[in-house]
C-alpha atoms as a PDB file:
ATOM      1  CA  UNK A   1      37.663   5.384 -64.177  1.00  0.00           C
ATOM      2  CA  UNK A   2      35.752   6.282 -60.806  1.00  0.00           C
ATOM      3  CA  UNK A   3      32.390   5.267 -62.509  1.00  0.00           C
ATOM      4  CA  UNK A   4      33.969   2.101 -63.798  1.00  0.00           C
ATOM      5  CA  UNK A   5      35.312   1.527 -60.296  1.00  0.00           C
ATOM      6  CA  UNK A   6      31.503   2.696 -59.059  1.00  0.00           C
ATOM      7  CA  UNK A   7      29.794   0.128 -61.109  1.00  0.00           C
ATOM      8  CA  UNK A   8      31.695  -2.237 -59.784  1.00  0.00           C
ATOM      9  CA  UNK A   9      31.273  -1.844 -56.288  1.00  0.00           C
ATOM     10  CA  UNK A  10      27.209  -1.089 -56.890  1.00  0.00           C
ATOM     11  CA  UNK A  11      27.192  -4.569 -58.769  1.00  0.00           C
ATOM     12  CA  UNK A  12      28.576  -6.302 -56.151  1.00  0.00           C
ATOM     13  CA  UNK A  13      26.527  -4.534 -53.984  1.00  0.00           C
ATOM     14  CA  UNK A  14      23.387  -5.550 -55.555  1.00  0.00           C
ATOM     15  CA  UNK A  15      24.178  -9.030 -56.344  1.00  0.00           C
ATOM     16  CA  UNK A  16      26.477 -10.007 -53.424  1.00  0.00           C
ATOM     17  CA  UNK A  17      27.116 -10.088 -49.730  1.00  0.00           C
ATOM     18  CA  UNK A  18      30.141  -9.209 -50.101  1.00  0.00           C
ATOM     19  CA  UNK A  19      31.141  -6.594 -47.438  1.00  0.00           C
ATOM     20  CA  UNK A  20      31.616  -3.607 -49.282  1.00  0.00           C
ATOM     21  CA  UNK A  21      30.750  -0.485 -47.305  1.00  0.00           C
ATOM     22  CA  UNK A  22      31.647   2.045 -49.660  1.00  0.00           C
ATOM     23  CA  UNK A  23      29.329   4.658 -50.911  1.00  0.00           C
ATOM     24  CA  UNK A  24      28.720   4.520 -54.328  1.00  0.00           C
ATOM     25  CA  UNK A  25      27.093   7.589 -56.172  1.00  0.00           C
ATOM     26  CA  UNK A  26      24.344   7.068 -58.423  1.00  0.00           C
ATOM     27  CA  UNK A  27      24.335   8.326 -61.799  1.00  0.00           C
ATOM     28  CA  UNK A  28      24.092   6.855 -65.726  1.00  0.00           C
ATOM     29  CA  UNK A  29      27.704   6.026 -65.858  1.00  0.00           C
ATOM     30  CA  UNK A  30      27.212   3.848 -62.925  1.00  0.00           C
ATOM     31  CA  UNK A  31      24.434   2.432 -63.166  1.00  0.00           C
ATOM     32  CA  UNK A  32      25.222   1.853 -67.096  1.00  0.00           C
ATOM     33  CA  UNK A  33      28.760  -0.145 -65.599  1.00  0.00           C
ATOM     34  CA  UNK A  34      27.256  -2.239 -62.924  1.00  0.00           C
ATOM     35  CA  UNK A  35      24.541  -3.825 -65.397  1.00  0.00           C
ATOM     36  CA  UNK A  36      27.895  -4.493 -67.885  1.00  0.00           C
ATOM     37  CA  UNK A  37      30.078  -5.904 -64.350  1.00  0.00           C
ATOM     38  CA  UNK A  38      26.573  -8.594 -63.985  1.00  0.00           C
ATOM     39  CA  UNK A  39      28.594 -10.932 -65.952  1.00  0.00           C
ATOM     40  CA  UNK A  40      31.563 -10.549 -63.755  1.00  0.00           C
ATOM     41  CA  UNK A  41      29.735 -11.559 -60.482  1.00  0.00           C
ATOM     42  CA  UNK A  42      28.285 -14.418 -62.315  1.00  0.00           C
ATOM     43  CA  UNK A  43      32.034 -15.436 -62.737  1.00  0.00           C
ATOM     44  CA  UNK A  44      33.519 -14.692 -59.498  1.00  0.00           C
ATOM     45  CA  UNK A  45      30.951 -17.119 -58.066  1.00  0.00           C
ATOM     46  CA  UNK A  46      31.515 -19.596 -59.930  1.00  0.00           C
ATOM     47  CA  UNK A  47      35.265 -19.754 -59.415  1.00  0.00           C
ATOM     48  CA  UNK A  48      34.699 -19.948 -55.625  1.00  0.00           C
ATOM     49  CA  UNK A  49      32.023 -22.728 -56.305  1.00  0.00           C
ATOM     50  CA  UNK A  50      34.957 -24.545 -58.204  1.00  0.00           C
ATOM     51  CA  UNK A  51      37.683 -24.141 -55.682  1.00  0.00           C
ATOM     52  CA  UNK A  52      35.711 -24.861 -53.098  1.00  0.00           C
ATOM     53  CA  UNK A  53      34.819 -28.219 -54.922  1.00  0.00           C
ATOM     54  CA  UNK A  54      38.056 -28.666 -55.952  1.00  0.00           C
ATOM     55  CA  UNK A  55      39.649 -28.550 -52.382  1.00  0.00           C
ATOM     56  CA  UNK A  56      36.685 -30.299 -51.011  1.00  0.00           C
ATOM     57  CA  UNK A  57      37.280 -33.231 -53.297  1.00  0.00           C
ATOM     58  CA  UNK A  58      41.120 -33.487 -52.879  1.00  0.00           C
ATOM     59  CA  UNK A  59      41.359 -32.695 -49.449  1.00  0.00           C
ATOM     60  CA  UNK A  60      38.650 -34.116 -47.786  1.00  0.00           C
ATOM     61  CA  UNK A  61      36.477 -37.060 -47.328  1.00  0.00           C
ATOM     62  CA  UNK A  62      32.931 -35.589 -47.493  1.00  0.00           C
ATOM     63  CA  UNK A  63      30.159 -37.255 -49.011  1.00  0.00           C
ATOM     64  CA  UNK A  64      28.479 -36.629 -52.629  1.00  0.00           C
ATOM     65  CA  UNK A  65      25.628 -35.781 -50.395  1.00  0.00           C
ATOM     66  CA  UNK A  66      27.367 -32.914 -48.325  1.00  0.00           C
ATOM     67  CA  UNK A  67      29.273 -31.857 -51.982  1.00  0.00           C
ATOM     68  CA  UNK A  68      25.785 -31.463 -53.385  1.00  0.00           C
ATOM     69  CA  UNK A  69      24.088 -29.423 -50.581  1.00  0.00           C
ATOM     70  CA  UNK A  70      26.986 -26.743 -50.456  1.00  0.00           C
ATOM     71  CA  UNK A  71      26.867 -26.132 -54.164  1.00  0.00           C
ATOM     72  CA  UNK A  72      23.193 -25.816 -53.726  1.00  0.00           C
ATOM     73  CA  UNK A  73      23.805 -23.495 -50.455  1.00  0.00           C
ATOM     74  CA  UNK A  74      26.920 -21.533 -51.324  1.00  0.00           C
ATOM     75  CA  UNK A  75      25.090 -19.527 -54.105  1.00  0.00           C
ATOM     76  CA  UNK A  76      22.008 -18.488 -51.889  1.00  0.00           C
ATOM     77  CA  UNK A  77      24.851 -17.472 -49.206  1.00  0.00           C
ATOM     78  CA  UNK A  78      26.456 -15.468 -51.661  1.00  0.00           C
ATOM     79  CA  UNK A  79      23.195 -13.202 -52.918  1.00  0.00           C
ATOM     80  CA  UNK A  80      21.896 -13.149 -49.779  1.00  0.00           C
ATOM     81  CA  UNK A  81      18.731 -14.978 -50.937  1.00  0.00           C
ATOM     82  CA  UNK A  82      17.741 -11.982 -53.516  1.00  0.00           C
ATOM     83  CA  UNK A  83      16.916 -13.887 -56.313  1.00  0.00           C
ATOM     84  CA  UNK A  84      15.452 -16.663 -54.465  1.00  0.00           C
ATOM     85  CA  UNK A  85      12.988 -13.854 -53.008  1.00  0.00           C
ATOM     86  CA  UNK A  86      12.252 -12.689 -56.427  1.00  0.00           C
ATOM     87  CA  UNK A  87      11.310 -16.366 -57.348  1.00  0.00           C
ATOM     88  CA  UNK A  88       9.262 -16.609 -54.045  1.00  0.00           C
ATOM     89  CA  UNK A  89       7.157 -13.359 -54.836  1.00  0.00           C
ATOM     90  CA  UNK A  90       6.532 -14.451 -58.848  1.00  0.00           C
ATOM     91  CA  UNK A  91       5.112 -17.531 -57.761  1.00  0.00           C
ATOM     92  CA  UNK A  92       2.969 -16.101 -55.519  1.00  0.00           C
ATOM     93  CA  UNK A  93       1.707 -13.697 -57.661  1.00  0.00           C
ATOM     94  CA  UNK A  94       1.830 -16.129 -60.928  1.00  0.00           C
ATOM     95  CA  UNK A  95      -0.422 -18.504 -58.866  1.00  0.00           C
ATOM     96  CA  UNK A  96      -2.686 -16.005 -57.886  1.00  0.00           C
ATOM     97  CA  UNK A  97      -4.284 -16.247 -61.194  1.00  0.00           C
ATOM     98  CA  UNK A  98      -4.979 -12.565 -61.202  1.00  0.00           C
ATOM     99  CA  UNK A  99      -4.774  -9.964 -64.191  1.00  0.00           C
ATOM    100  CA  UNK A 100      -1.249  -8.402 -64.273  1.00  0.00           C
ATOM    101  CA  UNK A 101      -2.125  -5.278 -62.395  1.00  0.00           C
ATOM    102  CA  UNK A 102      -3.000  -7.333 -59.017  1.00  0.00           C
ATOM    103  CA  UNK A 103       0.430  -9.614 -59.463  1.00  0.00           C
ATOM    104  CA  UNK A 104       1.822  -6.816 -59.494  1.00  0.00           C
ATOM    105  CA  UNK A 105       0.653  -5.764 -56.702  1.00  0.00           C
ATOM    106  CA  UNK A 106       1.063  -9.511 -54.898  1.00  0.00           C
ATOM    107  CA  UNK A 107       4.641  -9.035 -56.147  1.00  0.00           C
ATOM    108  CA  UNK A 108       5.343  -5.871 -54.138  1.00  0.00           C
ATOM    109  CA  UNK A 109       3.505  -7.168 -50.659  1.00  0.00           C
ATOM    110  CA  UNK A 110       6.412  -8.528 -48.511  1.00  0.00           C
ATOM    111  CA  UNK A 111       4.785 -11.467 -47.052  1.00  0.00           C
ATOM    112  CA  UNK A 112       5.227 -14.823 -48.127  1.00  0.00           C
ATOM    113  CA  UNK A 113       2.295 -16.804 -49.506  1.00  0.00           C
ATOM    114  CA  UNK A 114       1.794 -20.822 -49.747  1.00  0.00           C
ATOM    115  CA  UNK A 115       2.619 -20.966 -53.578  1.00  0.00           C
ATOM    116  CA  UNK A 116       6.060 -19.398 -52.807  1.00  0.00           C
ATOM    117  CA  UNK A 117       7.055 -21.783 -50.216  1.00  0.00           C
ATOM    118  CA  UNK A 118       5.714 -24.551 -52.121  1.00  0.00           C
ATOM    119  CA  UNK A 119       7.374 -23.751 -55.452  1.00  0.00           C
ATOM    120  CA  UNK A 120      10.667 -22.888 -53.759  1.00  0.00           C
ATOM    121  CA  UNK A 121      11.180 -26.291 -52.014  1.00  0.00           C
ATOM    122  CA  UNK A 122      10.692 -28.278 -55.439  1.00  0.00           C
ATOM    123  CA  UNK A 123      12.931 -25.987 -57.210  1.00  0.00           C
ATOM    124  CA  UNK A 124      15.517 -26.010 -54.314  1.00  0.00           C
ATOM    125  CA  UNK A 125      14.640 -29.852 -54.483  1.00  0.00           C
ATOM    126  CA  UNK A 126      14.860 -30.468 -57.690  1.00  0.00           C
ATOM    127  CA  UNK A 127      18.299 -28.385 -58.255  1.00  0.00           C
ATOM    128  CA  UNK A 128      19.810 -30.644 -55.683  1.00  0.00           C
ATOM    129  CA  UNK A 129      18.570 -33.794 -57.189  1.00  0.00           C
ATOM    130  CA  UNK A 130      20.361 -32.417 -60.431  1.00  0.00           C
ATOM    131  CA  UNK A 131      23.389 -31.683 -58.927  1.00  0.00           C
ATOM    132  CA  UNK A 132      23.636 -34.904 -56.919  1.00  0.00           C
ATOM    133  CA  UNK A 133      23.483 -37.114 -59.779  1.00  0.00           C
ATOM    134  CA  UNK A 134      25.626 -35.128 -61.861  1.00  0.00           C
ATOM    135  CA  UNK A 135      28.399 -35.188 -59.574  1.00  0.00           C
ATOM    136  CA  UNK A 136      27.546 -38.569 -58.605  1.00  0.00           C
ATOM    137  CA  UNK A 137      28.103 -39.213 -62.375  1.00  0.00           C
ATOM    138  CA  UNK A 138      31.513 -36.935 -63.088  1.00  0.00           C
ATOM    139  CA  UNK A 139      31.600 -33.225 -64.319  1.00  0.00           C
ATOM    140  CA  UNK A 140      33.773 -30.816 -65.363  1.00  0.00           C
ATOM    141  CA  UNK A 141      34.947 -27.945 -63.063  1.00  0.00           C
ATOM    142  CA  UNK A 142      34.179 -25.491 -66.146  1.00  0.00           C
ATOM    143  CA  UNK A 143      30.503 -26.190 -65.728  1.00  0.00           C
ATOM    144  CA  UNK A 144      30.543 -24.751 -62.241  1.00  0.00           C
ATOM    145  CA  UNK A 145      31.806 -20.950 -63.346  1.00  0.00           C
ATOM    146  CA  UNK A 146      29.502 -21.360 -66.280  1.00  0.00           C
ATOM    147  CA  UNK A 147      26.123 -21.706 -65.027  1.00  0.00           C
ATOM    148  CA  UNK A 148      26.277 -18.324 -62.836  1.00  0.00           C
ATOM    149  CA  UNK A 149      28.035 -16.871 -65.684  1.00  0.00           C
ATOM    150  CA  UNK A 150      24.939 -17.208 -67.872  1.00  0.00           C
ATOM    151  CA  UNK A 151      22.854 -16.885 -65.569  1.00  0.00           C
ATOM    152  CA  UNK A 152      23.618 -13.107 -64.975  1.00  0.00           C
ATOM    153  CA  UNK A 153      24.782 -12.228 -68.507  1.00  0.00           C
ATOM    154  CA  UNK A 154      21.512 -13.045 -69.469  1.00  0.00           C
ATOM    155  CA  UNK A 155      19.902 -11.198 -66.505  1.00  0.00           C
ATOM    156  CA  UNK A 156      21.878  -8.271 -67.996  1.00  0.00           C
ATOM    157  CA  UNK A 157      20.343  -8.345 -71.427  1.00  0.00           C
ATOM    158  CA  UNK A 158      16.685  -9.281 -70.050  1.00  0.00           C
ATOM    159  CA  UNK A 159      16.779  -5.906 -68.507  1.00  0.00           C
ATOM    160  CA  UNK A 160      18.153  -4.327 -71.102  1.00  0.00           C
ATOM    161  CA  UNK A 161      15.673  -5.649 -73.676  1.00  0.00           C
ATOM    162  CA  UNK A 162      12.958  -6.763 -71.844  1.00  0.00           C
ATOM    163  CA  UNK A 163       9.819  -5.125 -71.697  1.00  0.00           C
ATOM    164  CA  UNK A 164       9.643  -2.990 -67.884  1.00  0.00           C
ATOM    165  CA  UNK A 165       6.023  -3.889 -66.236  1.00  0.00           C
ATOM    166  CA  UNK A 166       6.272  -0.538 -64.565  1.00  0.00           C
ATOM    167  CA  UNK A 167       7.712   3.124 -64.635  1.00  0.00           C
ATOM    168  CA  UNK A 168       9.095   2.110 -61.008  1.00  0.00           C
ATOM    169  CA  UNK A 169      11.359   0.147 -58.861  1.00  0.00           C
ATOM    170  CA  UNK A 170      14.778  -1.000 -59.480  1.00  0.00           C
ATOM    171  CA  UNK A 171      14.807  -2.497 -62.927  1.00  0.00           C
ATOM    172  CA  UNK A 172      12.990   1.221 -64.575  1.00  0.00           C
ATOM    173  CA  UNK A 173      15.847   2.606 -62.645  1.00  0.00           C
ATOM    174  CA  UNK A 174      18.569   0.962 -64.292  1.00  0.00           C
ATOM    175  CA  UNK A 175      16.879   0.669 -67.448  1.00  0.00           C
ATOM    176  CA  UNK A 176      16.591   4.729 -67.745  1.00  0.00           C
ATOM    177  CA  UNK A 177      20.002   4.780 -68.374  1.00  0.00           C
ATOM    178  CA  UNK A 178      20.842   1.839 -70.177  1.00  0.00           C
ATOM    179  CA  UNK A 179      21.929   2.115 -73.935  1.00  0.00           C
ATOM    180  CA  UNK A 180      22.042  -0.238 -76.698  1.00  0.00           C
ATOM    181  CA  UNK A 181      26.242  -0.153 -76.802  1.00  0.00           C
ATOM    182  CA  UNK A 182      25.659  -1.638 -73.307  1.00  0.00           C
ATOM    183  CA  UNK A 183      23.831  -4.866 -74.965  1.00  0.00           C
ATOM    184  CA  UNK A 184      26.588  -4.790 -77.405  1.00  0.00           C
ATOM    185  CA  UNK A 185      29.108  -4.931 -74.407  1.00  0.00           C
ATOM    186  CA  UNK A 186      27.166  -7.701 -72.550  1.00  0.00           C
ATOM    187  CA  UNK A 187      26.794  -9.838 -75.982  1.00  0.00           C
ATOM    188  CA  UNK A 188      30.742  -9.477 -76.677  1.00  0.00           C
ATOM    189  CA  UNK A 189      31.529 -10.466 -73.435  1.00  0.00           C
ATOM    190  CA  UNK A 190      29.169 -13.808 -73.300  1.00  0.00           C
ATOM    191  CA  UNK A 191      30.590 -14.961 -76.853  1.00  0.00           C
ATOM    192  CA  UNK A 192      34.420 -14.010 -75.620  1.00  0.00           C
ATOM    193  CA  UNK A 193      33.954 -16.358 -72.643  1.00  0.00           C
ATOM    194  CA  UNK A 194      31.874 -19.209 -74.073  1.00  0.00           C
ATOM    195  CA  UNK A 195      34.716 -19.311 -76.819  1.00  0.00           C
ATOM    196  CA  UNK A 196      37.257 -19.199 -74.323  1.00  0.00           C
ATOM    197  CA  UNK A 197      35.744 -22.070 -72.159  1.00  0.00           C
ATOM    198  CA  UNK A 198      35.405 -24.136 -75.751  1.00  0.00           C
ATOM    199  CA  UNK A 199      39.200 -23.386 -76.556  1.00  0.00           C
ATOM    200  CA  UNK A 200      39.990 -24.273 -73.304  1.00  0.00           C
ATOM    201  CA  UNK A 201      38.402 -27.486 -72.689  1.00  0.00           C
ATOM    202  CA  UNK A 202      37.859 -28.639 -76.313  1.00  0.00           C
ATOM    203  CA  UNK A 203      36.206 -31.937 -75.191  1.00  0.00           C
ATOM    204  CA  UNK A 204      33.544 -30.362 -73.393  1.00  0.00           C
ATOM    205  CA  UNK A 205      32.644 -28.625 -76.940  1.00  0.00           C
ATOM    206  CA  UNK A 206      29.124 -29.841 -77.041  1.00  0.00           C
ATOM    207  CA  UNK A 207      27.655 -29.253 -73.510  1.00  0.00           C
ATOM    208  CA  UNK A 208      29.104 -26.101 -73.283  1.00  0.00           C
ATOM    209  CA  UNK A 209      27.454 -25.136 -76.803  1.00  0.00           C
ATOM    210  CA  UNK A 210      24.125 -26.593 -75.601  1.00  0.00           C
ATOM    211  CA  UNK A 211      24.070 -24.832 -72.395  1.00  0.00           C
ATOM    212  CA  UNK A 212      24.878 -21.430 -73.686  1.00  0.00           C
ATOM    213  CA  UNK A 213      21.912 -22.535 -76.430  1.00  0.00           C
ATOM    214  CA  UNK A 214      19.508 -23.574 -73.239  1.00  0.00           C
ATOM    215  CA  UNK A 215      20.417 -19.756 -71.467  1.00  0.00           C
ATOM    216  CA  UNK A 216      19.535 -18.145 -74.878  1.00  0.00           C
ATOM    217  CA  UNK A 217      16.290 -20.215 -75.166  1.00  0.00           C
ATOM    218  CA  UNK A 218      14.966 -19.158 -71.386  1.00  0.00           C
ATOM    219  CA  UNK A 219      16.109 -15.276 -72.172  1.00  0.00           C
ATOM    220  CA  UNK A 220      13.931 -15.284 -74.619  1.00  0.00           C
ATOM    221  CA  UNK A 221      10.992 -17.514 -73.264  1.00  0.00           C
ATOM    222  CA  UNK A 222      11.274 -15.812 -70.206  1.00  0.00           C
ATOM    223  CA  UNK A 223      10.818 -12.156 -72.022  1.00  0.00           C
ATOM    224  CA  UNK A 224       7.475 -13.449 -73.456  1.00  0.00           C
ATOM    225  CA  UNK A 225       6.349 -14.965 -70.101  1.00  0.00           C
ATOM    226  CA  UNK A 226       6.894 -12.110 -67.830  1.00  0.00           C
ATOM    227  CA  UNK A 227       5.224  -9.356 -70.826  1.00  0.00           C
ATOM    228  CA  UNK A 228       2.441 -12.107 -70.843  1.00  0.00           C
ATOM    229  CA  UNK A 229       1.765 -12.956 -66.716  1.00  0.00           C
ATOM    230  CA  UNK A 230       3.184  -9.746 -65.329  1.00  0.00           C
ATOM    231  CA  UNK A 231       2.683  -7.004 -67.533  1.00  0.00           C
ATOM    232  CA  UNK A 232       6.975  -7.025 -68.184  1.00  0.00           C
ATOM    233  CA  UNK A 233       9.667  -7.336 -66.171  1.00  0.00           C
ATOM    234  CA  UNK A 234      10.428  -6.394 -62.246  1.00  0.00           C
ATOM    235  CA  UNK A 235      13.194  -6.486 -59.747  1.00  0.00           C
ATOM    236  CA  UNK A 236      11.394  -9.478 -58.541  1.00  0.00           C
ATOM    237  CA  UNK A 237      11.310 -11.104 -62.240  1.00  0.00           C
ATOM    238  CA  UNK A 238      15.030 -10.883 -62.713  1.00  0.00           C
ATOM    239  CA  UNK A 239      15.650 -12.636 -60.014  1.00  0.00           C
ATOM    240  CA  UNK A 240      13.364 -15.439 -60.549  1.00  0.00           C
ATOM    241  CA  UNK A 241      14.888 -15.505 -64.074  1.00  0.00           C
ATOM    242  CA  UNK A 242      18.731 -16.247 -62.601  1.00  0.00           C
ATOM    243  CA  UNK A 243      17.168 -19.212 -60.221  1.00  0.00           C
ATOM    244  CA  UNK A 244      15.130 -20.371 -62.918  1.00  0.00           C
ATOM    245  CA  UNK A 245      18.020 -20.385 -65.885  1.00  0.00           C
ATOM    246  CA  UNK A 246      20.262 -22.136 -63.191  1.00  0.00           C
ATOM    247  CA  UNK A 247      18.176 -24.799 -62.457  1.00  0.00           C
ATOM    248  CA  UNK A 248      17.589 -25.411 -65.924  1.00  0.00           C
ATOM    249  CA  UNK A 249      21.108 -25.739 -67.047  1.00  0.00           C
ATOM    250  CA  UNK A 250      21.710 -28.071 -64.040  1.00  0.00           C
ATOM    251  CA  UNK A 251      18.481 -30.167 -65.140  1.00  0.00           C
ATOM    252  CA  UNK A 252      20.608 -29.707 -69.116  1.00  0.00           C
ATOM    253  CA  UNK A 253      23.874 -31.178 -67.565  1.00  0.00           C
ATOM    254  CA  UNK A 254      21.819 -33.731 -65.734  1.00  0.00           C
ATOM    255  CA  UNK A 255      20.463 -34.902 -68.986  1.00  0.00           C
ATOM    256  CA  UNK A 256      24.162 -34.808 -70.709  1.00  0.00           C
ATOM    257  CA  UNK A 257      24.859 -37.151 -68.392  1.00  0.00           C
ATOM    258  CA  UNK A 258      21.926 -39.454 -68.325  1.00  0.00           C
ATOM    259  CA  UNK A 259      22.435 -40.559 -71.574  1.00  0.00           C
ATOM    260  CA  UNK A 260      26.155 -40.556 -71.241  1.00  0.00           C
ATOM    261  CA  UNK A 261      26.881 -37.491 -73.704  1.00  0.00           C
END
């Protein structure tokens, strides 16, 4: 129970800000847990994106506009920017046009280059534009919970199954003790909830099928893009994965909408 308890806490301390201060000892139970509680922080952010909406909505008279930024913000706020960084640093390296040692090596510098602040104002841009005119258009709540959901369920099983660029940094270091029950545990868990959400809101049968279909097709486009640019995946990879998959589903529901599905 204490390294259930421990992945917990080290999840949330890797994927939140959350202020947790508690100590959490490393070992292969807890490391093996947090991977499996991914999903779970993926969820909790969601709800608070949809009761935030919610009361926003029914209890105050702000604008699309303002509705639109703070779904956009609220997630950053919550990670702390850490997968946006990871997104910053792939681009710079991506756009390098290097072989995959020197990425690599762009990957790990800490400064910020012109491709990352160029590619993370069109995909900040872009994700806004999506979310604008889907809420400008009607949504479900469900969608809100779902997208981070995804999002870090299949951040789970890209590091358990993706290929590691490196013998180093955080993603080897999970991955050492990672097993295949825990890909099991991950894949149980995403079909549990997507059937749950389907049960639950039975009219929103198709888009939810399609954008658990759209998550599956970046996991595994994204596994043959990073072994292909970057030599594998990274710390910095898995991040850029969860801000890529989310834009994606929001440019999916975007499209649901356009043409009135």
């Amino acid at each position: 129970m204490n390294n259930i308890i421990g992945g917990l806490l080290l999840s949330f301390q890797l994927l939140t800000t959350l202020p947790i201060r508690k100590t959490v000892q490393w070992n292969k139970y807890s490391a093996r847990w947090s991977v499996r509680f991914f999903p779970l922080a993926g969820i909790l952010l969601g709800g608070l994106l949809a009761v935030q909406y919610w009361l926003l909505v029914h209890y105050t008279s702000v604008s699309a506009l303002f509705l639109s930024l703070w779904l956009l913000f609220f997630p950053v706020l919550f990670s702390g920017g850490l997968h946006l960084d990871g997104w910053m640093d792939c681009s710079d390296a991506f756009f390098s046009y290097r072989d995959q040692k020197r990425r690599q090596e762009i990957m790990s510098d800490s400064r910020v280059g012109a491709f990352a602040v160029i590619s993370v104002i069109f995909l900040l841009a872009f994700r806004f534009l999506f979310i604008y005119e889907t809420i400008a258009n009607g949504f479900h709540l469900v969608f809100l919970i779902l997208i981070p959901f995804l999002s870090r369920s299949f951040m789970a099983l890209l590091l358990m199954k993706g290929h590691l660029a490196k013998s180093s940094g955080m993603a080897a270091a999970f991955r050492e003790h990672l097993q295949s029950r825990d890909t099991f545990f991950i894949i149980f868990i995403l079909i549990a909830v997507l059937f749950s959400f389907i049960v639950s809101v039975r009219e929103q049968l198709f888009s939810i099928s399609l954008l658990g279909t759209s998550a599956f097709v970046c996991f595994i486009w994204s596994n043959l893009f990073y072994k292909k640019q970057f030599g594998g995946i990274t710390g910095d990879t898995l991040g850029s994965f969860v801000e890529g998959v989310e834009t994606w589903l929001w440019f999916t529901i975007w499209l649901l909408r356009y043409f009135g599905i």
